[in-house]
Protein backbone atom coordinates (compact mmCIF):
# COMPACT_ATOMS: atom_id res chain seq x y z
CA UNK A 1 -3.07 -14.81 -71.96
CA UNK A 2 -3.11 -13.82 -68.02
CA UNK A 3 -6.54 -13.01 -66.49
CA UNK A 4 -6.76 -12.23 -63.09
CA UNK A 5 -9.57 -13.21 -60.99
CA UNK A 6 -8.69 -10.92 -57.94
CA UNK A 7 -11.15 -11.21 -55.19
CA UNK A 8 -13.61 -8.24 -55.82
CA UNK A 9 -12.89 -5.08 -54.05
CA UNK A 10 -8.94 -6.01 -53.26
CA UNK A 11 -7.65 -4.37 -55.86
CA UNK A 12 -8.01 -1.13 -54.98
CA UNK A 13 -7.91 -1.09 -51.61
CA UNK A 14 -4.35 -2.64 -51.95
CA UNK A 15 -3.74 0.33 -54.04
CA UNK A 16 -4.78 2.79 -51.78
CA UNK A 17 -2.85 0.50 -49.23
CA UNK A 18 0.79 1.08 -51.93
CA UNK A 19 -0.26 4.42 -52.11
CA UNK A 20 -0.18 4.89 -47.94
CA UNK A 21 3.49 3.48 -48.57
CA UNK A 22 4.52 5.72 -50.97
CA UNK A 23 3.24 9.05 -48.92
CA UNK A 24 5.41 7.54 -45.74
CA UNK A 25 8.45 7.67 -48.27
CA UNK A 26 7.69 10.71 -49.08
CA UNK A 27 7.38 12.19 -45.80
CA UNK A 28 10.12 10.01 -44.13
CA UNK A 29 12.71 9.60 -46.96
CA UNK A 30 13.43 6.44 -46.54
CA UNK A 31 11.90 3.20 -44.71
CA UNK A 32 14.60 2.73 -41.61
CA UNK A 33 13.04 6.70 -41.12
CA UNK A 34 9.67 5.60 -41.54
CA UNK A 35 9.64 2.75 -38.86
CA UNK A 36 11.72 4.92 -36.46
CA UNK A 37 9.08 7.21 -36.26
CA UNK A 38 6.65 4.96 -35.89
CA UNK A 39 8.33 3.47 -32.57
CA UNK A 40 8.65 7.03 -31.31
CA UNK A 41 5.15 7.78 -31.91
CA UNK A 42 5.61 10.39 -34.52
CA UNK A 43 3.67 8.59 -37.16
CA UNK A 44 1.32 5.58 -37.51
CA UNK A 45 0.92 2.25 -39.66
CA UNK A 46 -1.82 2.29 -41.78
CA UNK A 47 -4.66 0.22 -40.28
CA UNK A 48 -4.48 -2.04 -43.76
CA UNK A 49 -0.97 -3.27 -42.42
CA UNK A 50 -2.16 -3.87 -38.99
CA UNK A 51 -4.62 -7.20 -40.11
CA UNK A 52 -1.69 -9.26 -40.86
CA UNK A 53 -2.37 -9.60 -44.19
CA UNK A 54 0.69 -10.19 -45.96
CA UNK A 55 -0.61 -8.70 -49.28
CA UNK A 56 -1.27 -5.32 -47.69
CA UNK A 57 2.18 -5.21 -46.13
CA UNK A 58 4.08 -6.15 -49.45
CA UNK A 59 2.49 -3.43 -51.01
CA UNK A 60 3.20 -1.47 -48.54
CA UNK A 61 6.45 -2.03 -48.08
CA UNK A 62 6.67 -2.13 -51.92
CA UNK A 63 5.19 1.85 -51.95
CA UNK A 64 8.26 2.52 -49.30
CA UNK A 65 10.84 0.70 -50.61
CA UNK A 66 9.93 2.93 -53.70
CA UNK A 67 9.36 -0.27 -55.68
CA UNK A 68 6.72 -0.38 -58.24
CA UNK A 69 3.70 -1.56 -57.59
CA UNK A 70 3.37 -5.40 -57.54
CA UNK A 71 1.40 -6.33 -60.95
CA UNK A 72 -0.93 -9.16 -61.85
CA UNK A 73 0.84 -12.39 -63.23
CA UNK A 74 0.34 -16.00 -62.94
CA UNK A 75 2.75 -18.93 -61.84
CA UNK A 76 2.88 -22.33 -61.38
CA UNK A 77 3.74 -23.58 -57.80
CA UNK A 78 4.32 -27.27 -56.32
CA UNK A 79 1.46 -27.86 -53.19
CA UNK A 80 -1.40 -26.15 -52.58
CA UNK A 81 -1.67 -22.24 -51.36
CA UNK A 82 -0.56 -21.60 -48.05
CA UNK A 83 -3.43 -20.55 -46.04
CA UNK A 84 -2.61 -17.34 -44.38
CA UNK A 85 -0.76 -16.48 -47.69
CA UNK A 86 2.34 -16.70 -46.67
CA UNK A 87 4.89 -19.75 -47.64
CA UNK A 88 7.37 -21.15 -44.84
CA UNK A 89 11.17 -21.41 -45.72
CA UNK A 90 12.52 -24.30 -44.24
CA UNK A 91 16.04 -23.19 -44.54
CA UNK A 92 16.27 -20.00 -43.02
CA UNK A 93 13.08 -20.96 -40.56
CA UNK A 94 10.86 -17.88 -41.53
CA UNK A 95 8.03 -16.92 -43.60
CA UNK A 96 8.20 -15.54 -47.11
CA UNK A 97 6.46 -12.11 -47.85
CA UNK A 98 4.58 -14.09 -49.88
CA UNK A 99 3.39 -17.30 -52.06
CA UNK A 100 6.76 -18.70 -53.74
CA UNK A 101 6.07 -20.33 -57.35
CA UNK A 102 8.06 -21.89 -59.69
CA UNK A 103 11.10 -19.88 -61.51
CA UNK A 104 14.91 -19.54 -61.80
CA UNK A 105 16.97 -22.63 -61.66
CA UNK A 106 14.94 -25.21 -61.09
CA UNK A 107 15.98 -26.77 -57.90
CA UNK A 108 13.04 -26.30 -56.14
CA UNK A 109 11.09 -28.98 -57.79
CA UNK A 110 13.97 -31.19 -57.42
CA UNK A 111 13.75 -31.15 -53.47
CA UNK A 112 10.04 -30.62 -53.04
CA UNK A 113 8.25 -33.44 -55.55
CA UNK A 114 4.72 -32.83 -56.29
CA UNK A 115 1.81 -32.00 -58.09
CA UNK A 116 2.21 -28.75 -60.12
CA UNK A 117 -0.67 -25.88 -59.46
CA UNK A 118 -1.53 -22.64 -61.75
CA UNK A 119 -1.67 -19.87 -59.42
CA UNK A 120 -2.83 -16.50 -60.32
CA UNK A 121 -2.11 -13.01 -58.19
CA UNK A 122 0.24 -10.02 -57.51
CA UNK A 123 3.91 -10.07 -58.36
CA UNK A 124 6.42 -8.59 -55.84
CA UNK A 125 9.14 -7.19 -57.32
CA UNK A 126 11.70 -9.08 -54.47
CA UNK A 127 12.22 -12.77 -55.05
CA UNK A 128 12.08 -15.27 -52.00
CA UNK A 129 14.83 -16.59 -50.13
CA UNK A 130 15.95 -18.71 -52.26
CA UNK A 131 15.67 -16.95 -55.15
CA UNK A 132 12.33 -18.00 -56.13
CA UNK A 133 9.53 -15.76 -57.68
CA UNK A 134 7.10 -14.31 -54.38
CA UNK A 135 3.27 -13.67 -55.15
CA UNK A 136 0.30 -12.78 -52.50
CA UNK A 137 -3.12 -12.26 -52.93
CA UNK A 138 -2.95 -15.39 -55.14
CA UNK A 139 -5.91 -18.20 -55.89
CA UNK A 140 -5.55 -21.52 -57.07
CA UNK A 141 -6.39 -21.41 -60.90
């Protein structure tokens, strides 16, 4: 059984910050629309995206995108949490939108040995770079 143990308060302000998403889409049609305007001044990010906080821009971007909003779930990933929530992919040299964890084929415990950790936290509905499931918000459970 999945319990989350969300840091008190986040929940719904990264609703309201989905919900700021979904209003741009909305108004904009589609993202590419939505970030043009924004460089010509005809509309503004939401100050939630602005803290580089790579929960509030997934659900953002997930509002948007028109994707549904990310969902509690748990996971188990290899190394601890990356602080600044974000994990690094080596192969493409860029951060994630989020905390990859375990899933799909299983090669990614083959090249990165290790310790396995229960994380808990928000499911994106994208996968990583390599195919792998993408969390954020997430604690160490």
């Amino acid at each position: 059984m999945f319990t989350m143990r969300a840091r008190a308060g986040r929940a719904g302000a990264l609703a309201d910050t989905y919900a700021a998403g979904v209003r741009a889409r909305a108004r904009f049609g589609a993202a590419e629309h939505f970030w043009a305007a924004v460089r010509h001044g005809e509309a503004e990010i939401p100050r939630s995206i602005g803290m580089d906080d790579p929960a509030h821009e997934a659900f953002f971007a997930h509002g948007l995108s028109g994707l549904p909003i990310p969902r509690p779930a748990g996971a188990w990933r290899i190394g601890a949490i990356p602080e600044g929530g974000a994990s690094w992919n080596s192969r493409d040299q860029r951060w994630e939108p989020g905390i990859s964890a375990l899933g799909g084929d299983g090669t990614f415990e083959l090249f990165n040995p290790g310790p396995r950790r229960r994380i808990e936290g928000y499911l994106l509905w994208r996968s990583g770079s390599d195919g792998e499931p993408l969390f954020v918000d997430a604690i160490e459970i």
